[in-house]
PDB file of N, CA and C in Angstrom:
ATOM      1  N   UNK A   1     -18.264  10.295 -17.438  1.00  0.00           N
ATOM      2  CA  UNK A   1     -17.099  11.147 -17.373  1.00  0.00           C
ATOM      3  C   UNK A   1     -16.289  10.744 -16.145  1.00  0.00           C
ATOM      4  N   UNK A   2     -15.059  10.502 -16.436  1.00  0.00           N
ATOM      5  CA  UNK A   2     -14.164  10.464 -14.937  1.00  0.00           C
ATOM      6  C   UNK A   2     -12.955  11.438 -14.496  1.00  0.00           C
ATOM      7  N   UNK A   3     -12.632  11.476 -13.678  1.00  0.00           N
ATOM      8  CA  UNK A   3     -11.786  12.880 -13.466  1.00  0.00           C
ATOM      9  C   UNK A   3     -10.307  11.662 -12.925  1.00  0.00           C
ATOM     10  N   UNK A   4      -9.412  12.050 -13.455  1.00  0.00           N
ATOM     11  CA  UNK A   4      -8.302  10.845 -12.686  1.00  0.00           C
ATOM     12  C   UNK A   4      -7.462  12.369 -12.700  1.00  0.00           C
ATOM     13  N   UNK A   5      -7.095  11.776 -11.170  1.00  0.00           N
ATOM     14  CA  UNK A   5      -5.921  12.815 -10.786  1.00  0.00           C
ATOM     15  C   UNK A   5      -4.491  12.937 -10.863  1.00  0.00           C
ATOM     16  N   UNK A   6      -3.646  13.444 -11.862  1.00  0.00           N
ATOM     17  CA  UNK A   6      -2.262  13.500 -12.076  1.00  0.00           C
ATOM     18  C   UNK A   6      -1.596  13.482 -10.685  1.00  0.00           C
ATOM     19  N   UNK A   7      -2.050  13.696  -9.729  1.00  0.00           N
ATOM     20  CA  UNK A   7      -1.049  13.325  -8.400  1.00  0.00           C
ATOM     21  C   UNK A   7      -1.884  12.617  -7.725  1.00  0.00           C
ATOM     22  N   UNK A   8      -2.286  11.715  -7.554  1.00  0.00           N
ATOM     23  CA  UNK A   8      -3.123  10.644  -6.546  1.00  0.00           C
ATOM     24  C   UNK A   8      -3.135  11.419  -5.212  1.00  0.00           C
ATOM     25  N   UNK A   9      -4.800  11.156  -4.632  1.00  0.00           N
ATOM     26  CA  UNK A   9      -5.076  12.265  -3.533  1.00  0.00           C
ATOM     27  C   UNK A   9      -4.763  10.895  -2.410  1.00  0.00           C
ATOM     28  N   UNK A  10      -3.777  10.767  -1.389  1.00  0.00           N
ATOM     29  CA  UNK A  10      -3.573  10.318  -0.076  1.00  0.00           C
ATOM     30  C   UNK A  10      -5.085   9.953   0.670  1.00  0.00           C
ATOM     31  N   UNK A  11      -4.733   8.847   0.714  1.00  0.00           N
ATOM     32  CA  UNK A  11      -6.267   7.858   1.430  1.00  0.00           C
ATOM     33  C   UNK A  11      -5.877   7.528   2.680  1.00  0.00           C
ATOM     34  N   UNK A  12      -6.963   7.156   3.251  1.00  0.00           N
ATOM     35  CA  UNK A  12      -6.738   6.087   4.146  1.00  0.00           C
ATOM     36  C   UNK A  12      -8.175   5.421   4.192  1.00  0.00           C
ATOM     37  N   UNK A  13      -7.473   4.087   4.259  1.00  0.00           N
ATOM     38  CA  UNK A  13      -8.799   3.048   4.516  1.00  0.00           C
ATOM     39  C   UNK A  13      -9.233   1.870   5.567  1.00  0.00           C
ATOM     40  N   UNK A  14     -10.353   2.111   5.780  1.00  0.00           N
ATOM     41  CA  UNK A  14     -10.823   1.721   7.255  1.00  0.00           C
ATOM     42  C   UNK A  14     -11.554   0.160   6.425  1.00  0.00           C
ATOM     43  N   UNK A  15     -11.318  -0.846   7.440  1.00  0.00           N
ATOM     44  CA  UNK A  15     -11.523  -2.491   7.297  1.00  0.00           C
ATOM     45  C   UNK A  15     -12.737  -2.973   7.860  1.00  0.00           C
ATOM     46  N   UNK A  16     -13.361  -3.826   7.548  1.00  0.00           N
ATOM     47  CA  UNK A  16     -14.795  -4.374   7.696  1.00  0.00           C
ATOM     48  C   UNK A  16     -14.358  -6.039   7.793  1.00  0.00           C
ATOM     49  N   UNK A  17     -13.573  -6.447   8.712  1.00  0.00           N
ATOM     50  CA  UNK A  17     -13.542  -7.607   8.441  1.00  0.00           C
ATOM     51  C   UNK A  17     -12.561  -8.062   7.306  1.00  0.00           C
ATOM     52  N   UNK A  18     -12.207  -7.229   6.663  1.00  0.00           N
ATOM     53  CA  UNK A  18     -11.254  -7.713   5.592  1.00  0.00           C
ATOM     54  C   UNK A  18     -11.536  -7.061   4.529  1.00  0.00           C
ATOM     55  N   UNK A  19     -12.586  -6.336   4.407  1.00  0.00           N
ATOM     56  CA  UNK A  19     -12.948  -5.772   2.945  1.00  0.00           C
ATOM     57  C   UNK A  19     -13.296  -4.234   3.636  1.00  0.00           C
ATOM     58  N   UNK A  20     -12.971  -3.464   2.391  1.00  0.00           N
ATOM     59  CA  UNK A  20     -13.163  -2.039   2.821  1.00  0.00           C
ATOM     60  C   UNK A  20     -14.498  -1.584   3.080  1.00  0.00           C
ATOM     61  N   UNK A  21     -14.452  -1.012   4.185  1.00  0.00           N
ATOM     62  CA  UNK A  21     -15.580  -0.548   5.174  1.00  0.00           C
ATOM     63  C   UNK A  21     -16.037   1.273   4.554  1.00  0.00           C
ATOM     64  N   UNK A  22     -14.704   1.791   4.711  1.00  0.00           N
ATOM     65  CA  UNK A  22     -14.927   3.395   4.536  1.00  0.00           C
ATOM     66  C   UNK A  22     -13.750   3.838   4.016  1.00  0.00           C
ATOM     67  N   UNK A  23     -13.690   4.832   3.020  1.00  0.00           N
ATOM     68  CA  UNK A  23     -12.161   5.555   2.564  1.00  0.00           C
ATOM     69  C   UNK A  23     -12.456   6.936   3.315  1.00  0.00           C
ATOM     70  N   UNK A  24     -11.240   7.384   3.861  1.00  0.00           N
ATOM     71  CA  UNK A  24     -11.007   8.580   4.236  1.00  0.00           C
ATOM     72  C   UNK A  24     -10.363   9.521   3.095  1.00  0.00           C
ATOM     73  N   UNK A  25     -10.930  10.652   2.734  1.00  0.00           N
ATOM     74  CA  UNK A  25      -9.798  11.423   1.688  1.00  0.00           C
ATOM     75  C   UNK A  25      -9.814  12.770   2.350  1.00  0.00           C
ATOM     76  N   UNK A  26      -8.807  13.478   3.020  1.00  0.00           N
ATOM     77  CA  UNK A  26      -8.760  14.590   3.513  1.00  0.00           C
ATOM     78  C   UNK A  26      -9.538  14.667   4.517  1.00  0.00           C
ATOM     79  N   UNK A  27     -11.318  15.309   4.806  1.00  0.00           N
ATOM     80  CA  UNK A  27     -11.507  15.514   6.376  1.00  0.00           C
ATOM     81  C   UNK A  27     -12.841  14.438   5.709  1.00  0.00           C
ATOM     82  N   UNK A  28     -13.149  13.992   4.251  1.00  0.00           N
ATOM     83  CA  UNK A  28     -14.389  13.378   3.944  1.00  0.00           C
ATOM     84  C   UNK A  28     -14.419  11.886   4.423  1.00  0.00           C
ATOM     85  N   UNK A  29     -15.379  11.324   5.404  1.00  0.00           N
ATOM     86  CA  UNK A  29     -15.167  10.257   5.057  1.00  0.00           C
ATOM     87  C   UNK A  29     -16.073   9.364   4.133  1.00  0.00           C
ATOM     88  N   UNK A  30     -15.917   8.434   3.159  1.00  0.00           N
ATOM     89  CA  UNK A  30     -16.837   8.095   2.715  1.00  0.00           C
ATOM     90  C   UNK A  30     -17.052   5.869   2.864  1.00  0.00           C
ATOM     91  N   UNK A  31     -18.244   5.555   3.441  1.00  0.00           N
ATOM     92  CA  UNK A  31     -18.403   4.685   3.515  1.00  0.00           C
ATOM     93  C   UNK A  31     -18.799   3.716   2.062  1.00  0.00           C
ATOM     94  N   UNK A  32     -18.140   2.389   2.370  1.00  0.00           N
ATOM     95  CA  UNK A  32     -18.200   1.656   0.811  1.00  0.00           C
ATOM     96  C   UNK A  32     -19.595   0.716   0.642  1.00  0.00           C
ATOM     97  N   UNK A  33     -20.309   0.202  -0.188  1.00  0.00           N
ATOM     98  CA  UNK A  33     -20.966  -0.287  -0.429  1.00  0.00           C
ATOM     99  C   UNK A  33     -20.845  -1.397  -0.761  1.00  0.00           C
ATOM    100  N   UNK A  34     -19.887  -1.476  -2.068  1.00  0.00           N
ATOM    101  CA  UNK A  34     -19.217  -2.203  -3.244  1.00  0.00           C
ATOM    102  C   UNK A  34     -17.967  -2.124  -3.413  1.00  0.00           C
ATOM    103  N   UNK A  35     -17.588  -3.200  -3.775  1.00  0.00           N
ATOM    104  CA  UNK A  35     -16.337  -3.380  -4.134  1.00  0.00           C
ATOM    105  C   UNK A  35     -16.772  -4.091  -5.803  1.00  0.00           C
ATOM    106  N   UNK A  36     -16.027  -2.612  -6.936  1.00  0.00           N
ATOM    107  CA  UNK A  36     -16.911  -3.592  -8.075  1.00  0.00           C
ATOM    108  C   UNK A  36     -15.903  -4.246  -8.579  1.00  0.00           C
ATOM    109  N   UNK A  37     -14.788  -3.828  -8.457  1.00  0.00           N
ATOM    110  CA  UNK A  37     -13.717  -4.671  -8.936  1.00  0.00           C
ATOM    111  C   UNK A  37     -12.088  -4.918  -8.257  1.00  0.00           C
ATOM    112  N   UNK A  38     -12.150  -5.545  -8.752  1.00  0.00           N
ATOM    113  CA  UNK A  38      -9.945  -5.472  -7.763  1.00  0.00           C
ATOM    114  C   UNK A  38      -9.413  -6.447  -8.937  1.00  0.00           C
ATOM    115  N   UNK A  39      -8.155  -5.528  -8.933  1.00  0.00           N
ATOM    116  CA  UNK A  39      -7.102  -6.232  -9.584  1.00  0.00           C
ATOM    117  C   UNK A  39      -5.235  -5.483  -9.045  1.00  0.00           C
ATOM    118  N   UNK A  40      -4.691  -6.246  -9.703  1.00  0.00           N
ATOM    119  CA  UNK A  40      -3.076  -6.278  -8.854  1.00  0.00           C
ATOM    120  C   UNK A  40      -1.762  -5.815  -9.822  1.00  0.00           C
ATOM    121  N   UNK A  41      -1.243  -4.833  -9.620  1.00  0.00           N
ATOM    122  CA  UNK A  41      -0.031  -4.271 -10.534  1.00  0.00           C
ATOM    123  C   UNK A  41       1.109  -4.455  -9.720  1.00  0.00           C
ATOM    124  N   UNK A  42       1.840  -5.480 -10.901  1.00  0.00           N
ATOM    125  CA  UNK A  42       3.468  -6.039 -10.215  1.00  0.00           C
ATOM    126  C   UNK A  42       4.048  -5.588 -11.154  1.00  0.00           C
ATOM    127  N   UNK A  43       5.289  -4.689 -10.882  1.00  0.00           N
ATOM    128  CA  UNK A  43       6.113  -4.472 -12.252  1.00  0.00           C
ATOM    129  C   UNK A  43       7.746  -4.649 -11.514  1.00  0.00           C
ATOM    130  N   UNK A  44       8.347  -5.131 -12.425  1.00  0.00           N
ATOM    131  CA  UNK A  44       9.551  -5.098 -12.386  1.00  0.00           C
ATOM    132  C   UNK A  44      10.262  -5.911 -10.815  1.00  0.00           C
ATOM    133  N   UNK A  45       9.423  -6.475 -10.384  1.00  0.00           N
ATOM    134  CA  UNK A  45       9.694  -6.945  -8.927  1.00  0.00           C
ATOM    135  C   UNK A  45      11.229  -7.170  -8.475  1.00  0.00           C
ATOM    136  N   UNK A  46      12.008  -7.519  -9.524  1.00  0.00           N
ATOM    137  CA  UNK A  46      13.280  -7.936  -9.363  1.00  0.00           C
ATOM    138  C   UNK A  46      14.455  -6.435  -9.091  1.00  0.00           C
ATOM    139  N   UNK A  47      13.915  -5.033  -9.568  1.00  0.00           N
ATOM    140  CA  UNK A  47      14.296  -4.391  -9.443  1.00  0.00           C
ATOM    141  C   UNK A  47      13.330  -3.384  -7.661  1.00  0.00           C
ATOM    142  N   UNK A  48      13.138  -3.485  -7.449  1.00  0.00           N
ATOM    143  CA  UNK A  48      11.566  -3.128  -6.884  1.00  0.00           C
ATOM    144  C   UNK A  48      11.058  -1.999  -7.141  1.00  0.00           C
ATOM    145  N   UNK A  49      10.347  -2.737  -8.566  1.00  0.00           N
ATOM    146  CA  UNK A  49       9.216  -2.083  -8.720  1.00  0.00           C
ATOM    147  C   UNK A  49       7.597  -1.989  -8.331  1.00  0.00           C
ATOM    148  N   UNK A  50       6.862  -1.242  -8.794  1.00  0.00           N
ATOM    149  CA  UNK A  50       5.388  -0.647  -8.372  1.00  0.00           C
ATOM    150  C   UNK A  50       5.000  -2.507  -7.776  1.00  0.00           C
ATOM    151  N   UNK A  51       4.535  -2.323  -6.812  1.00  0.00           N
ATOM    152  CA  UNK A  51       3.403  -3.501  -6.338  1.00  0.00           C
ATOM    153  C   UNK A  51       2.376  -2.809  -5.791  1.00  0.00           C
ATOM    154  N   UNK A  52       0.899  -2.818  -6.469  1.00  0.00           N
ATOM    155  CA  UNK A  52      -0.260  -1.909  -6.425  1.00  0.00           C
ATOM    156  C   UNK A  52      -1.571  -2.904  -6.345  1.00  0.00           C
ATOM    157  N   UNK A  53      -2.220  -2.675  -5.011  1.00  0.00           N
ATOM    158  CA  UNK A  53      -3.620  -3.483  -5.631  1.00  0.00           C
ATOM    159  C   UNK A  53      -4.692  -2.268  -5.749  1.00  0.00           C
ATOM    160  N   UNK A  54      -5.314  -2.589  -6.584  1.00  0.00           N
ATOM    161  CA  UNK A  54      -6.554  -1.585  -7.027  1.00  0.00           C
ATOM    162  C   UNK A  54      -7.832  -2.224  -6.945  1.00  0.00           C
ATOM    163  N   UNK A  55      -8.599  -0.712  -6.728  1.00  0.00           N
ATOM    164  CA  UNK A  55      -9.909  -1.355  -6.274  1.00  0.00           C
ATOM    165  C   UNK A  55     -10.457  -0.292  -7.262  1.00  0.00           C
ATOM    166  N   UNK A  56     -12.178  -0.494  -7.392  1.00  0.00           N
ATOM    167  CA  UNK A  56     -13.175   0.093  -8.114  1.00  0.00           C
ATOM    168  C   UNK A  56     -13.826   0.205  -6.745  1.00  0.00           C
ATOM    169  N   UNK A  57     -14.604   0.893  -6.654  1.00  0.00           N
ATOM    170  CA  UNK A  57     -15.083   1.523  -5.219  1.00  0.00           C
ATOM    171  C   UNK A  57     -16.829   2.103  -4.967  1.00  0.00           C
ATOM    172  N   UNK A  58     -17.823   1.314  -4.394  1.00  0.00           N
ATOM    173  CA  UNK A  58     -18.723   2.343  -4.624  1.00  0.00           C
ATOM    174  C   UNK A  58     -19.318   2.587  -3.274  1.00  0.00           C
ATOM    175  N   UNK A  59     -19.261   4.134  -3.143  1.00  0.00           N
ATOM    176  CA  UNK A  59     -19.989   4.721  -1.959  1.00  0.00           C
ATOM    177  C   UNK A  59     -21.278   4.908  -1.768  1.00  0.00           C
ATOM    178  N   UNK A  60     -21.589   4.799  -0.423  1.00  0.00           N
ATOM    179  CA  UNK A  60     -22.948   5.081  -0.175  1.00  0.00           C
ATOM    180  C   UNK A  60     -23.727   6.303  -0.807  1.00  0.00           C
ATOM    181  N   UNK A  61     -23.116   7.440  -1.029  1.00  0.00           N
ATOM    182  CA  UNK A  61     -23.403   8.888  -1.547  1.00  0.00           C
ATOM    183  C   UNK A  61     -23.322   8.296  -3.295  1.00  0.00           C
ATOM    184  N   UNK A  62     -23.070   7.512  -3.843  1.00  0.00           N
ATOM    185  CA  UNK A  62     -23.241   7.370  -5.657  1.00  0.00           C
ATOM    186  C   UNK A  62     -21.536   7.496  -6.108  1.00  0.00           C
ATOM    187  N   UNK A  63     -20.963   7.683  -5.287  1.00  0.00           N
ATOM    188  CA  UNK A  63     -19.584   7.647  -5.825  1.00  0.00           C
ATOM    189  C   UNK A  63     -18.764   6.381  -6.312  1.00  0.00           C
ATOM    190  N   UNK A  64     -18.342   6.591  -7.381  1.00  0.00           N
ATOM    191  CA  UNK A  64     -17.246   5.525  -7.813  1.00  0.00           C
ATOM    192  C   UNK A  64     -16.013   5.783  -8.323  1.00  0.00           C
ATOM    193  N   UNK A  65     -15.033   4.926  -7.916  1.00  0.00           N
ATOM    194  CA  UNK A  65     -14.221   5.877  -7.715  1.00  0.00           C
ATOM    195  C   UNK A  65     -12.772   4.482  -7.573  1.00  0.00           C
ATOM    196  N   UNK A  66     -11.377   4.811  -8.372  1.00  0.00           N
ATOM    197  CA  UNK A  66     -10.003   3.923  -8.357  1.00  0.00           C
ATOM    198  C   UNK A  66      -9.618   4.561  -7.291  1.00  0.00           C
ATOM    199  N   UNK A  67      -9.449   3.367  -6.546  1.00  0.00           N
ATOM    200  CA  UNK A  67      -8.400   3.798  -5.461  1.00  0.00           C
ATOM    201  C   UNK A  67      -7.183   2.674  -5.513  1.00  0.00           C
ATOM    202  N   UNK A  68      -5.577   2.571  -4.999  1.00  0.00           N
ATOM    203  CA  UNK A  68      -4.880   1.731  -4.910  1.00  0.00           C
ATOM    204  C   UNK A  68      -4.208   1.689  -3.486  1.00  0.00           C
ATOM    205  N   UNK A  69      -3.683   0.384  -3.534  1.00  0.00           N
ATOM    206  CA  UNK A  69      -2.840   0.513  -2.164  1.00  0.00           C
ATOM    207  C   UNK A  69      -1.439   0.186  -2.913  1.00  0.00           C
ATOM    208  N   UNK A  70      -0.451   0.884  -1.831  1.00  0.00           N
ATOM    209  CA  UNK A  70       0.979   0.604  -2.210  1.00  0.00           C
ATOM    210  C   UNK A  70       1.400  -0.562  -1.258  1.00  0.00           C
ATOM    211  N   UNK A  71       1.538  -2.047  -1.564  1.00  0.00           N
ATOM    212  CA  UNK A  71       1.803  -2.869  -0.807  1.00  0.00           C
ATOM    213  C   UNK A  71       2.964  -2.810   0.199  1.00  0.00           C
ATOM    214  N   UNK A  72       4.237  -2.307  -0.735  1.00  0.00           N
ATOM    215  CA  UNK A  72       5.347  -2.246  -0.120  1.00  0.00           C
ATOM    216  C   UNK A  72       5.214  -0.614   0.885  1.00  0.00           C
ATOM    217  N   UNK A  73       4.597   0.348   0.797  1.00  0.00           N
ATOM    218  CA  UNK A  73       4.569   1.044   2.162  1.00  0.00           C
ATOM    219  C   UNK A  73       3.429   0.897   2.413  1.00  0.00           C
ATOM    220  N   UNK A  74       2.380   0.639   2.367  1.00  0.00           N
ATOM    221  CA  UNK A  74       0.678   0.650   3.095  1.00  0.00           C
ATOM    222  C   UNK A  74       0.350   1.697   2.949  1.00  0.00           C
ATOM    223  N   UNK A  75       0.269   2.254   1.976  1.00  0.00           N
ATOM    224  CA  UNK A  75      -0.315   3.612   1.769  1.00  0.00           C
ATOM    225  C   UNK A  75      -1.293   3.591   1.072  1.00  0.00           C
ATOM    226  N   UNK A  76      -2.589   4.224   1.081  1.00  0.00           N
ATOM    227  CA  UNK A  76      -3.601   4.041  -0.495  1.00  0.00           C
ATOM    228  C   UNK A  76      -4.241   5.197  -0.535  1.00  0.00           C
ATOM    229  N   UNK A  77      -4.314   5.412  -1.674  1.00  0.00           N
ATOM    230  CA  UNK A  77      -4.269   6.579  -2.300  1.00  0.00           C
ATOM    231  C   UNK A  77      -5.424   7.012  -3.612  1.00  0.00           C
ATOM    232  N   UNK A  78      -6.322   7.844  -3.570  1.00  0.00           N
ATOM    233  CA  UNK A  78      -7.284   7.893  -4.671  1.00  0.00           C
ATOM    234  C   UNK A  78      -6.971   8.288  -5.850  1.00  0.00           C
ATOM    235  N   UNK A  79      -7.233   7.553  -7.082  1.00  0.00           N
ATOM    236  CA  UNK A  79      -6.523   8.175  -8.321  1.00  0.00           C
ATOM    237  C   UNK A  79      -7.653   8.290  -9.248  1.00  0.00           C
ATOM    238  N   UNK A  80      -8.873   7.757  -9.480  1.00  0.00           N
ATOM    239  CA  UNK A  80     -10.162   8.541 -10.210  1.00  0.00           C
ATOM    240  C   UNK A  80     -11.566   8.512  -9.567  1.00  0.00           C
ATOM    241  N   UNK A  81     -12.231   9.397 -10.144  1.00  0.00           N
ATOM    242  CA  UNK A  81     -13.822   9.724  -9.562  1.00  0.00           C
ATOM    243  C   UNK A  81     -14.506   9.443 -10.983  1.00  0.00           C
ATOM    244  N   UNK A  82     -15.547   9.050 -11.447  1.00  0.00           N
ATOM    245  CA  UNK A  82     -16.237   8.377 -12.255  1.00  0.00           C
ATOM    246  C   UNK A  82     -17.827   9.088 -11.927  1.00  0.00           C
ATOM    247  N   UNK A  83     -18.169   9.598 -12.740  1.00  0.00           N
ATOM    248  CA  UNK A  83     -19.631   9.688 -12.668  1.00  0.00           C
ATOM    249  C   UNK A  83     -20.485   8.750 -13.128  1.00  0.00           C
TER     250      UNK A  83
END
């Protein structure tokens, strides 16, 4: 079952050398394990549109979980939880 959130919950993410170390969501922090997947959403570039990289995410606590970054402001943001 996964829960994806109609308004993406505001992240922040902490670096390990280059690969994600820990996501922050609100006061939780949660440290990463895995990175099970990444992939990259370009749309419309000529107009500027969405540029998104996404990750699959797994925490030390059993969590997995989409998170993305917004390239053009540096923002990343959680958009599903996965049991």
């Amino acid at each position: 079952m996964s829960r994806l959130f109609a308004e993406p919950l505001p992240a922040r993410m902490e670096w390990n050398e280059g690969e994600p170390g820990a996501l922050r969501v609100g006061h939780r922090r949660l440290v990463v394990v895995e990175v099970v997947r990444r992939w990259r959403v370009d749309g419309e570039w000529w107009t500027d549109g969405i540029a998104r990289e996404y990750l699959t995410l797994r925490t030390a606590d059993g969590l997995l979980c989409d998170i993305y970054g917004d390239r053009t402001r540096g923002e990343w943001f959680l958009q599903r939880v996965m049991d």
